[in-house]
N, C-alpha and C. Protein backbone atom coordinates (compact mmCIF):
# COMPACT_ATOMS: atom_id res chain seq x y z
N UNK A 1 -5.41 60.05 -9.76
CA UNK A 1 -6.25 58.98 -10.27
C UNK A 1 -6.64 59.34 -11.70
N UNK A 2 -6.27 58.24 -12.44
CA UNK A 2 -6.45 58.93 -14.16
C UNK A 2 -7.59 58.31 -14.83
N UNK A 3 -8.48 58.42 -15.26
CA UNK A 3 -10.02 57.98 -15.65
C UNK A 3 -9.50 57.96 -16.99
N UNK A 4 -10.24 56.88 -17.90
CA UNK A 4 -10.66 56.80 -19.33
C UNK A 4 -11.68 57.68 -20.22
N UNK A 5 -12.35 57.38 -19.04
CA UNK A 5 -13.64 58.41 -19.03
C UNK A 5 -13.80 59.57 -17.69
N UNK A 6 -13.95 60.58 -18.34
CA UNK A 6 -14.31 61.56 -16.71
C UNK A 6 -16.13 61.40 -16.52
N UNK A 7 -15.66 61.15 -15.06
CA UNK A 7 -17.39 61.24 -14.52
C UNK A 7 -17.20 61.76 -13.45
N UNK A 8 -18.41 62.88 -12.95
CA UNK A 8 -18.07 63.32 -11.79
C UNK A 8 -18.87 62.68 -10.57
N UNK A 9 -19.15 62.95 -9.36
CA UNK A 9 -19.64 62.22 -8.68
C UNK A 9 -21.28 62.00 -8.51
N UNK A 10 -21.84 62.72 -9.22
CA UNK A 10 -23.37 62.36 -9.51
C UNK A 10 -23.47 60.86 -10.62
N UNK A 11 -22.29 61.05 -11.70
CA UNK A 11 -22.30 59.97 -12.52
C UNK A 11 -22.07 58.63 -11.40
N UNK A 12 -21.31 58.63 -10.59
CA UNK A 12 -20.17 57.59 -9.81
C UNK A 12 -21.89 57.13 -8.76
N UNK A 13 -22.88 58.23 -8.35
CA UNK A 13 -23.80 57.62 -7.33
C UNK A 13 -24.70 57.03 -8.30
N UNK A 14 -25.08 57.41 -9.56
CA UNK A 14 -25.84 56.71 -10.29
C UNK A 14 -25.47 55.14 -10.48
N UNK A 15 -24.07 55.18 -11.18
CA UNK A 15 -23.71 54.01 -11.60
C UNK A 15 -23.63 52.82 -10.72
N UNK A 16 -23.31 53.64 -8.90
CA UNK A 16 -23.26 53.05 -7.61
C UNK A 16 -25.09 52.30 -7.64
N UNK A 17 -25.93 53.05 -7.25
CA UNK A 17 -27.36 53.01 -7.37
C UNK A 17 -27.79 51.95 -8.15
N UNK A 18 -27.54 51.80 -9.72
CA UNK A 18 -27.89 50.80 -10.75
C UNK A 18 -27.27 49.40 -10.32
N UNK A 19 -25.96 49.57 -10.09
CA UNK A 19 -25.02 48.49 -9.64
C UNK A 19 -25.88 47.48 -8.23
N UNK A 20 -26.78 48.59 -7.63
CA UNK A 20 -27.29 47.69 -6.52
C UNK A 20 -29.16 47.19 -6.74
N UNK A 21 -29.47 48.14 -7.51
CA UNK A 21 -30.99 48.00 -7.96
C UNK A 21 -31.14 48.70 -9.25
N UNK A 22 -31.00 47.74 -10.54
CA UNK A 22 -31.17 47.54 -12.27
C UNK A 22 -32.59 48.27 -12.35
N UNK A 23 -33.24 47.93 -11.11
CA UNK A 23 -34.66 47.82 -11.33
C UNK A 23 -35.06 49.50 -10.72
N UNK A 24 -34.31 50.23 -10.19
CA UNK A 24 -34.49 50.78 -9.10
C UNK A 24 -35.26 52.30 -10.12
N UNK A 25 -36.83 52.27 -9.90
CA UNK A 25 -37.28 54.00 -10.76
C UNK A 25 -36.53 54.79 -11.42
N UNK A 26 -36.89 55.49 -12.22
CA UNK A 26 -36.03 56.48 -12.38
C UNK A 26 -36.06 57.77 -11.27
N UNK A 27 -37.76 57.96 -11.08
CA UNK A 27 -38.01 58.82 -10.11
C UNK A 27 -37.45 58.75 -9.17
N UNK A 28 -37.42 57.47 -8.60
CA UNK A 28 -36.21 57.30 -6.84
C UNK A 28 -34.81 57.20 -7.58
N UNK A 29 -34.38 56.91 -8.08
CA UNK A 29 -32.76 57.66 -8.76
C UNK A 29 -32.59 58.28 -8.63
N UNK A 30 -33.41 59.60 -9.35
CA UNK A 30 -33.06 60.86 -9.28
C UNK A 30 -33.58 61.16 -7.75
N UNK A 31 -34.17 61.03 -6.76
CA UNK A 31 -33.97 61.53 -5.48
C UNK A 31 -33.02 61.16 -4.61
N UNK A 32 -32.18 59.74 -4.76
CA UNK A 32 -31.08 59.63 -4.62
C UNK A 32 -30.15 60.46 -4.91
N UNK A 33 -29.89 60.68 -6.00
CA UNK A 33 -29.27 61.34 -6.29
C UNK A 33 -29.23 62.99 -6.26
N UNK A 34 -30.19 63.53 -6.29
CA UNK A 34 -30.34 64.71 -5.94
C UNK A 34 -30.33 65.75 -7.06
N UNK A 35 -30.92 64.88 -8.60
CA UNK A 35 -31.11 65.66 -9.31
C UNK A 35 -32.83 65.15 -9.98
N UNK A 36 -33.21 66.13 -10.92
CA UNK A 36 -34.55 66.19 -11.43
C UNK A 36 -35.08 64.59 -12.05
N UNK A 37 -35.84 64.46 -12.28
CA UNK A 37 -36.20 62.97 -13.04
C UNK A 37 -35.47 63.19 -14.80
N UNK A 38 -35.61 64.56 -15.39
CA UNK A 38 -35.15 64.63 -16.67
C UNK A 38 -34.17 64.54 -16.88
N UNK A 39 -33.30 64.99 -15.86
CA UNK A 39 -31.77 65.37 -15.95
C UNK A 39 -30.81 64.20 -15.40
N UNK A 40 -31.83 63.32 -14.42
CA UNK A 40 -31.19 61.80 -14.04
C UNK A 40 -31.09 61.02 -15.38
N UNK A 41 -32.39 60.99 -16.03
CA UNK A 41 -32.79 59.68 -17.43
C UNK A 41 -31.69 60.63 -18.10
N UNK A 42 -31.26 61.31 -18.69
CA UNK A 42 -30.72 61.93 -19.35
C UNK A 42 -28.81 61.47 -19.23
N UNK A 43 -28.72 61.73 -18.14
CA UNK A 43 -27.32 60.89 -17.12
C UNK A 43 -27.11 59.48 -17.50
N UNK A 44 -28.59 58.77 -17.28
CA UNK A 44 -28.43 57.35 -17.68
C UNK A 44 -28.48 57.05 -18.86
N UNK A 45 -28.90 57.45 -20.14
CA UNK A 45 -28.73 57.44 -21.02
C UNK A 45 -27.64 57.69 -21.43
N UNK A 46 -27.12 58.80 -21.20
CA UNK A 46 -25.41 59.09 -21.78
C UNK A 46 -24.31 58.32 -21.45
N UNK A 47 -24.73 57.59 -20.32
CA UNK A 47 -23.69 56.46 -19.35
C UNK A 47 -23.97 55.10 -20.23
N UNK A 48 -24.89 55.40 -20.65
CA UNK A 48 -25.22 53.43 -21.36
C UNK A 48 -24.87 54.01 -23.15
N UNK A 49 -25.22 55.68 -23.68
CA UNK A 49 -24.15 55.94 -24.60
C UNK A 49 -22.67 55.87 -24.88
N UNK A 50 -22.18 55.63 -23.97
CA UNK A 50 -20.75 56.20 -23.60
C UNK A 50 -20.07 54.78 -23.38
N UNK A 51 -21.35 53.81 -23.10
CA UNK A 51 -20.36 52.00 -22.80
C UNK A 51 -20.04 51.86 -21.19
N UNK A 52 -20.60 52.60 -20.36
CA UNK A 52 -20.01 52.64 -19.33
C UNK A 52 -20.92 51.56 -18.53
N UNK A 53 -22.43 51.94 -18.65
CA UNK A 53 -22.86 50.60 -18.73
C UNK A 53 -23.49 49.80 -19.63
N UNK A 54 -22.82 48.96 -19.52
CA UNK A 54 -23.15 47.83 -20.74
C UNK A 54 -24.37 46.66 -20.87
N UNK A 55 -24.87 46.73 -19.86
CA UNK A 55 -26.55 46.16 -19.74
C UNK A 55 -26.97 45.84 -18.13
N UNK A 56 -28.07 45.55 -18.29
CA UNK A 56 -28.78 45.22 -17.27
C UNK A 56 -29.55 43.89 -17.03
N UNK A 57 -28.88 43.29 -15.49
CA UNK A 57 -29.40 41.83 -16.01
C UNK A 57 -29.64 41.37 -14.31
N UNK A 58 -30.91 39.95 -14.24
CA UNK A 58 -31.49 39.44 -13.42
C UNK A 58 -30.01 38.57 -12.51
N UNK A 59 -30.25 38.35 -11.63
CA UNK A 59 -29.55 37.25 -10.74
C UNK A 59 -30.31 36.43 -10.56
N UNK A 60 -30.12 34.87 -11.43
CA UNK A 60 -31.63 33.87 -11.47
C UNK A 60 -30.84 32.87 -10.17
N UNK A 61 -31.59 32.23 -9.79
CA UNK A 61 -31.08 31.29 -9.16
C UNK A 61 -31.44 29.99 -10.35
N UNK A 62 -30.46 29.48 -10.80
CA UNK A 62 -30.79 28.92 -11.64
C UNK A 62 -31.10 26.97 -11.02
N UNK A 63 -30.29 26.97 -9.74
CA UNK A 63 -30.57 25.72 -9.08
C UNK A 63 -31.88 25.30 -8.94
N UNK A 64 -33.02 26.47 -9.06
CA UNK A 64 -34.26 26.10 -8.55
C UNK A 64 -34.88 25.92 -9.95
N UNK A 65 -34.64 26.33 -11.06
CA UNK A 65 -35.28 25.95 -12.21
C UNK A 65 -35.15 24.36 -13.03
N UNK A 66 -33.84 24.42 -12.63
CA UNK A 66 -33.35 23.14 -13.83
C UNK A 66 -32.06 22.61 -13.15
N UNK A 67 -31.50 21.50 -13.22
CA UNK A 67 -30.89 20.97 -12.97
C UNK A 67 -29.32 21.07 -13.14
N UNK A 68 -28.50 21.55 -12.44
CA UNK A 68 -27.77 22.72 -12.76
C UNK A 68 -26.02 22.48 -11.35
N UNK A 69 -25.08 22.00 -12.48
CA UNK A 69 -23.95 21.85 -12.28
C UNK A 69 -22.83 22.88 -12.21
N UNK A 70 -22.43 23.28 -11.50
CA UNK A 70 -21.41 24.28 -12.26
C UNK A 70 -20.03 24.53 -12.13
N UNK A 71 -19.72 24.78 -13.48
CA UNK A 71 -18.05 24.14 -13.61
C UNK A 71 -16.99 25.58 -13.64
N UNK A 72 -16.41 25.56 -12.39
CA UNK A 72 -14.84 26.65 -12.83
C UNK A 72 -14.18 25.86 -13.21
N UNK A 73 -13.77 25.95 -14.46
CA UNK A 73 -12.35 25.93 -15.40
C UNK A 73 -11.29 26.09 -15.26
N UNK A 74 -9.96 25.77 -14.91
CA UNK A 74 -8.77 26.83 -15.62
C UNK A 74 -8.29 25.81 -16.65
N UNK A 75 -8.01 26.66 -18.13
CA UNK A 75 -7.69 26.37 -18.74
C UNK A 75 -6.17 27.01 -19.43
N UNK A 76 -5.52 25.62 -19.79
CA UNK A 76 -4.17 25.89 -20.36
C UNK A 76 -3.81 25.78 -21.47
N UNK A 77 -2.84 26.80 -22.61
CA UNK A 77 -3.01 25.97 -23.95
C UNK A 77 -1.68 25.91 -24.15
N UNK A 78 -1.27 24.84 -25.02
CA UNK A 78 -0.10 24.70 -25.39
C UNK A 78 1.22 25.69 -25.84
N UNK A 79 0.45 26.26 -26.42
CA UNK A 79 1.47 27.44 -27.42
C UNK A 79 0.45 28.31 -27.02
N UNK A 80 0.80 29.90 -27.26
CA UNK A 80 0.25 31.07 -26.64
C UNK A 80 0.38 31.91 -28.10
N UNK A 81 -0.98 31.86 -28.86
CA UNK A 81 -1.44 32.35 -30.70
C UNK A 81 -2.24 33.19 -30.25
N UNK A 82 -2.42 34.20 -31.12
CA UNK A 82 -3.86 35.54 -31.29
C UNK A 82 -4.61 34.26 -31.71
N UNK A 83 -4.64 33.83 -32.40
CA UNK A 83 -5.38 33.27 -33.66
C UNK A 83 -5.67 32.30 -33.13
N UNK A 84 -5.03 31.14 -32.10
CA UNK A 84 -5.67 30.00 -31.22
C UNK A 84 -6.71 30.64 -30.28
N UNK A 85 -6.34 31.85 -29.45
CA UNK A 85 -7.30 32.08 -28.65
C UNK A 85 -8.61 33.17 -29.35
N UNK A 86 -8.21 33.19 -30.55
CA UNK A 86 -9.61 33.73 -31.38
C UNK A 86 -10.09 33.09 -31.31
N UNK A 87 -9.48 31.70 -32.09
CA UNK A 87 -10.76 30.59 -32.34
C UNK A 87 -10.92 30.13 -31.03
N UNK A 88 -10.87 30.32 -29.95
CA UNK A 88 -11.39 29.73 -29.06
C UNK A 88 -12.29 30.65 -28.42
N UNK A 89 -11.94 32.09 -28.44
CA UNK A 89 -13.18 32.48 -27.93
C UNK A 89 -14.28 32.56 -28.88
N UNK A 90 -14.59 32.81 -30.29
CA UNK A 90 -15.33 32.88 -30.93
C UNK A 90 -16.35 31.36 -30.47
N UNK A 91 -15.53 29.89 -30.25
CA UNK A 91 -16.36 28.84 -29.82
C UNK A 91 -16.97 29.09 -28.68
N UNK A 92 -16.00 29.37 -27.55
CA UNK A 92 -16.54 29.86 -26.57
C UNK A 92 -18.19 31.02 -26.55
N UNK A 93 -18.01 31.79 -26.97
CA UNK A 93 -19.25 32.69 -26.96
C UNK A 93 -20.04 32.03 -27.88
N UNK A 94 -20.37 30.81 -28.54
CA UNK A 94 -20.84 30.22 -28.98
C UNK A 94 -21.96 28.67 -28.49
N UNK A 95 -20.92 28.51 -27.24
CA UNK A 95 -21.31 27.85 -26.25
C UNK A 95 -21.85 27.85 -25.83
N UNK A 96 -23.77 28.12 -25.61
CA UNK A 96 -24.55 28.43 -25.10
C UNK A 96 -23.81 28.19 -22.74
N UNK A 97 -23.82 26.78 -22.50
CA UNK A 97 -23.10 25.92 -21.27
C UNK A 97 -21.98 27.10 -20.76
N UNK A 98 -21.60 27.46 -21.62
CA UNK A 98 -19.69 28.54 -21.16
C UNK A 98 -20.81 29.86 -20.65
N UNK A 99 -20.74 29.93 -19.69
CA UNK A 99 -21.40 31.68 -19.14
C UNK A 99 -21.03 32.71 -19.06
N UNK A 100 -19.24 32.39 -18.78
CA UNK A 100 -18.45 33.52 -18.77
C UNK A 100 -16.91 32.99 -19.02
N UNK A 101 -16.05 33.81 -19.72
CA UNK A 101 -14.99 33.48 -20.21
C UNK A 101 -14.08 34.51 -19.82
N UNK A 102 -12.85 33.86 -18.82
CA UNK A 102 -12.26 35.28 -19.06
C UNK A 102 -10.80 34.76 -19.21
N UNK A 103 -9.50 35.70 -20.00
CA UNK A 103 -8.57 35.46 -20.55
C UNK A 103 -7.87 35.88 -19.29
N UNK A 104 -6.83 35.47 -18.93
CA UNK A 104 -5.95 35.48 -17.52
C UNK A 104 -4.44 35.50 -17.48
N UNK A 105 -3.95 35.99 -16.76
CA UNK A 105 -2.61 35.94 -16.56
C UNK A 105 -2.02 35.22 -15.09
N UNK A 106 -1.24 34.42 -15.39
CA UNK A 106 -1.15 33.53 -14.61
C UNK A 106 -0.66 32.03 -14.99
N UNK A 107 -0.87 31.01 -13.65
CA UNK A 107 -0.47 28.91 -14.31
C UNK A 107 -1.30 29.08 -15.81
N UNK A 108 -2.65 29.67 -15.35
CA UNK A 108 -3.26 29.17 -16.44
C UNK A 108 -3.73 30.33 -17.43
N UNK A 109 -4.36 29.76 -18.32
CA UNK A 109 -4.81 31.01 -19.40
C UNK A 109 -6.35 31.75 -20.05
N UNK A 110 -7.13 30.59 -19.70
CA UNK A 110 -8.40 31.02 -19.32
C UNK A 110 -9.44 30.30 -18.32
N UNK A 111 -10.23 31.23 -17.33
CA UNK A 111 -11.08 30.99 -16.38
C UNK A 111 -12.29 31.01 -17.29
N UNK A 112 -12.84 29.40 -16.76
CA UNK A 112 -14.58 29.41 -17.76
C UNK A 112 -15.63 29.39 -16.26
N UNK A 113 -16.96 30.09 -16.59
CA UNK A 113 -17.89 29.10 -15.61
C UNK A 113 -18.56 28.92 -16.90
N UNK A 114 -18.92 27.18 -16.24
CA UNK A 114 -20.15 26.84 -16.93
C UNK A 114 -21.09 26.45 -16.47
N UNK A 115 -22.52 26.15 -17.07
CA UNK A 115 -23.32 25.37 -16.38
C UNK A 115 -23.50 23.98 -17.40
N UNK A 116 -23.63 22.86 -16.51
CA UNK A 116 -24.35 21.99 -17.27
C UNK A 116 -25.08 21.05 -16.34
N UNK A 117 -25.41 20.20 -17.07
CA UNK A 117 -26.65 19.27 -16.34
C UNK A 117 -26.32 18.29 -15.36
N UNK A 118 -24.57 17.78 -15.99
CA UNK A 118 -24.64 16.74 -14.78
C UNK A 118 -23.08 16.47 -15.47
N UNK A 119 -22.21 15.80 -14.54
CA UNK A 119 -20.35 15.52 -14.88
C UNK A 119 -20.38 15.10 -16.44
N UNK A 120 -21.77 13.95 -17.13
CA UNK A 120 -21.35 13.57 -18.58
C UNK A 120 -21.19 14.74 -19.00
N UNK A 121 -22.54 15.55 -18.95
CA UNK A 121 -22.30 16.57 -19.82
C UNK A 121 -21.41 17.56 -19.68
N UNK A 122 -20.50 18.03 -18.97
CA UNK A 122 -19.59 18.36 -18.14
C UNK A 122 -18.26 17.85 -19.04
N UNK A 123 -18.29 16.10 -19.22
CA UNK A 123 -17.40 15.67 -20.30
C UNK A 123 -17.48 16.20 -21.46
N UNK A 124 -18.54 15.57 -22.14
CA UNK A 124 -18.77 16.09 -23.41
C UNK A 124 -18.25 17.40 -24.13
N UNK A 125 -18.18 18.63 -22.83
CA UNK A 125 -17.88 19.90 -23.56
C UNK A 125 -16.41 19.84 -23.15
N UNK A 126 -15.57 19.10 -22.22
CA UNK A 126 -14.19 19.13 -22.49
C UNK A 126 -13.47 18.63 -23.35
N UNK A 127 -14.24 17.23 -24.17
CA UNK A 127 -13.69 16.73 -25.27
C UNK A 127 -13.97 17.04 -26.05
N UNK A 128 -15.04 18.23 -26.31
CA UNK A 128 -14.77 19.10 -27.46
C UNK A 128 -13.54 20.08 -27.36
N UNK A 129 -13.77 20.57 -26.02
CA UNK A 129 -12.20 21.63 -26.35
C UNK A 129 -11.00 21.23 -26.49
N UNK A 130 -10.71 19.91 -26.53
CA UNK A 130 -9.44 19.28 -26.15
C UNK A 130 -9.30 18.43 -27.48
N UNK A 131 -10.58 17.69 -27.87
CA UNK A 131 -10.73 17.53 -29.56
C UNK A 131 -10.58 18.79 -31.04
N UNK A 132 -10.38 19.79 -30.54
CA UNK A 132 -10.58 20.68 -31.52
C UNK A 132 -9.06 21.31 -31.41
N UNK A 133 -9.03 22.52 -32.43
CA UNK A 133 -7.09 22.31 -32.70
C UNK A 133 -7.38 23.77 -31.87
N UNK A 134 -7.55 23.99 -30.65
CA UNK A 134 -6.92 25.45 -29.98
C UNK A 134 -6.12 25.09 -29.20
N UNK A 135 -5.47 23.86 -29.25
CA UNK A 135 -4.03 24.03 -28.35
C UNK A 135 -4.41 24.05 -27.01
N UNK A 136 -5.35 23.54 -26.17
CA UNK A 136 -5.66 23.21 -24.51
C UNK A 136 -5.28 22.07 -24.39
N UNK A 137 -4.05 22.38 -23.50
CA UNK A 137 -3.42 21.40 -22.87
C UNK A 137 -4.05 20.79 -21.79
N UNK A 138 -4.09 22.08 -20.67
CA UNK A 138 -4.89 21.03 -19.51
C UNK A 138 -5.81 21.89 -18.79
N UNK A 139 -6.88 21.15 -18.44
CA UNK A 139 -8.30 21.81 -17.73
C UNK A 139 -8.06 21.08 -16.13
N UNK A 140 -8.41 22.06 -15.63
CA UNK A 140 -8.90 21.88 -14.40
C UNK A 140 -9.81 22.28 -13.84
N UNK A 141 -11.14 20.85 -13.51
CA UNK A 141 -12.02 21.07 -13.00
C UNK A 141 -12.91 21.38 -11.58
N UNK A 142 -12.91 22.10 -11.16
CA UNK A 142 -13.61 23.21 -9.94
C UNK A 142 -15.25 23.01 -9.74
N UNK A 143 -15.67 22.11 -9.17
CA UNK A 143 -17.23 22.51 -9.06
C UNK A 143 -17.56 23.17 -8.08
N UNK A 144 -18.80 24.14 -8.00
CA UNK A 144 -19.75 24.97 -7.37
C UNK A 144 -19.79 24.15 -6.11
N UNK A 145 -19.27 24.69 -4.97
CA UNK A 145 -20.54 24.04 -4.00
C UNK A 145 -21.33 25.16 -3.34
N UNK A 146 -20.78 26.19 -3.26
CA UNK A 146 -21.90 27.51 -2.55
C UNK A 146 -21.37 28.71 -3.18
N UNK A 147 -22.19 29.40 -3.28
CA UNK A 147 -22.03 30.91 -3.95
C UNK A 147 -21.29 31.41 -3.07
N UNK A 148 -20.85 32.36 -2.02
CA UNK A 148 -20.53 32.40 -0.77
C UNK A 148 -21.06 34.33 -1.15
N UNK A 149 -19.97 34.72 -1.98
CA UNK A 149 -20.13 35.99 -2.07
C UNK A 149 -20.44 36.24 -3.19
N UNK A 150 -21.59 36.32 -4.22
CA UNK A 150 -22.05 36.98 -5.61
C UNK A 150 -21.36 37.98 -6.04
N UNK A 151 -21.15 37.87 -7.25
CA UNK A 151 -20.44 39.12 -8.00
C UNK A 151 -21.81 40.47 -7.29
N UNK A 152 -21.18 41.27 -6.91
CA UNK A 152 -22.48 41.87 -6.58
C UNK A 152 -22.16 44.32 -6.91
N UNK A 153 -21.30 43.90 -8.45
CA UNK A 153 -21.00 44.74 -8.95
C UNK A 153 -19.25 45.68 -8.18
N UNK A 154 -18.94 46.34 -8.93
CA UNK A 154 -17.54 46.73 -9.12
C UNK A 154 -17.33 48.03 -7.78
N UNK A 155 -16.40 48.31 -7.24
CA UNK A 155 -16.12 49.44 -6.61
C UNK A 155 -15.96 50.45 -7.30
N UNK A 156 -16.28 51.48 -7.61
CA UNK A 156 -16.00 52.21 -8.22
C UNK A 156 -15.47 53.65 -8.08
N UNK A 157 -14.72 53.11 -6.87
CA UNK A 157 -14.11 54.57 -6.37
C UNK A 157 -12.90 53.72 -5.58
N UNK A 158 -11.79 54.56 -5.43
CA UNK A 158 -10.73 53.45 -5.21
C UNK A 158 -10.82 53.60 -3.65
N UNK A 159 -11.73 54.40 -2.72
CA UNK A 159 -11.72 54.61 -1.19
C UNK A 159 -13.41 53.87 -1.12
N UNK A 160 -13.90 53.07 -2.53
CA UNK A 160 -15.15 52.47 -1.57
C UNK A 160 -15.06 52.02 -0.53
N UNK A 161 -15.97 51.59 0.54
CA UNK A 161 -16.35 50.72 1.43
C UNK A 161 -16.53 49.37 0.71
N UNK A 162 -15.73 48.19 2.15
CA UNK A 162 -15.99 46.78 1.49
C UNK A 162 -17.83 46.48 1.14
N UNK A 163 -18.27 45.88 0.66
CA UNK A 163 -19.32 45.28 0.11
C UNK A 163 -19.72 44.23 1.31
């Protein structure tokens, strides 16, 4: 098994640990884990030095706040450019509605979720992508009807246990 990064398995229970509670002490970390409180913060720090983790963030339910549609994408583009799918992700991460973008291999060429308020607005942001010159041929639209299983962080050992 060939790593990018070497971590040994105190790194692998930390990153396990964070992956399930962002929120979770440092003090109960490190007793999880089975090292000091200095020498845990110290671990986590070098892991969020190093890019390994890249932030820390809430799971909102956003249905209960605001009014809230949500769109899987696949998107297709005509011709296959660096420079078309620059400018499209640069719009994309620009998109407040686009939540997540990811570039794909496969029928199609990129998977969007979005949120929006309701199918117009839902329109509105496809005839921008389809009005603008990045070459999207064809979208196909996917709505939300149940979460079933949440992203609920990565395996990180290739003998994890299912989730």
């Amino acid at each position: 098994m060939s790593h990018k990064d070497s971590l040994d398995r105190i790194d692998l229970k930390i990153l396990q640990a964070l992956q399930e509670d962002a929120q979770i002490k440092n003090r109960d970390l490190a007793d999880q884990v089975a090292l000091s409180p200095s020498a845990c913060l110290r671990r986590v720090r070098d892991l969020e030095e190093r890019g390994l983790i890249t932030g820390y963030r809430a799971h909102v339910a956003i249905d209960r706040i605001r009014a809230a549609t949500i769109v899987i994408a696949q998107l297709s583009f005509d011709r296959h450019s660096v420079g078309r799918f620059m400018e499209f992700d640069a719009w994309a991460s620009q998109t407040p509605e686009i939540v997540e973008s990811l570039r794909v291999s496969g029928h199609y060429d990129y998977l969007l979720r979005v949120v929006v308020s309701d199918i117009h607005d839902w329109k509105r942001i496809m005839r921008e992508m389809t009005e603008r010159d990045f070459g999207v041929e064809k979208i196909v639209s996917n709505f939300l009807m149940e979460d079933m299983k949440p992203f609920a962080g990565y395996p990180l050992t290739q003998n994890s246990p299912p989730r």
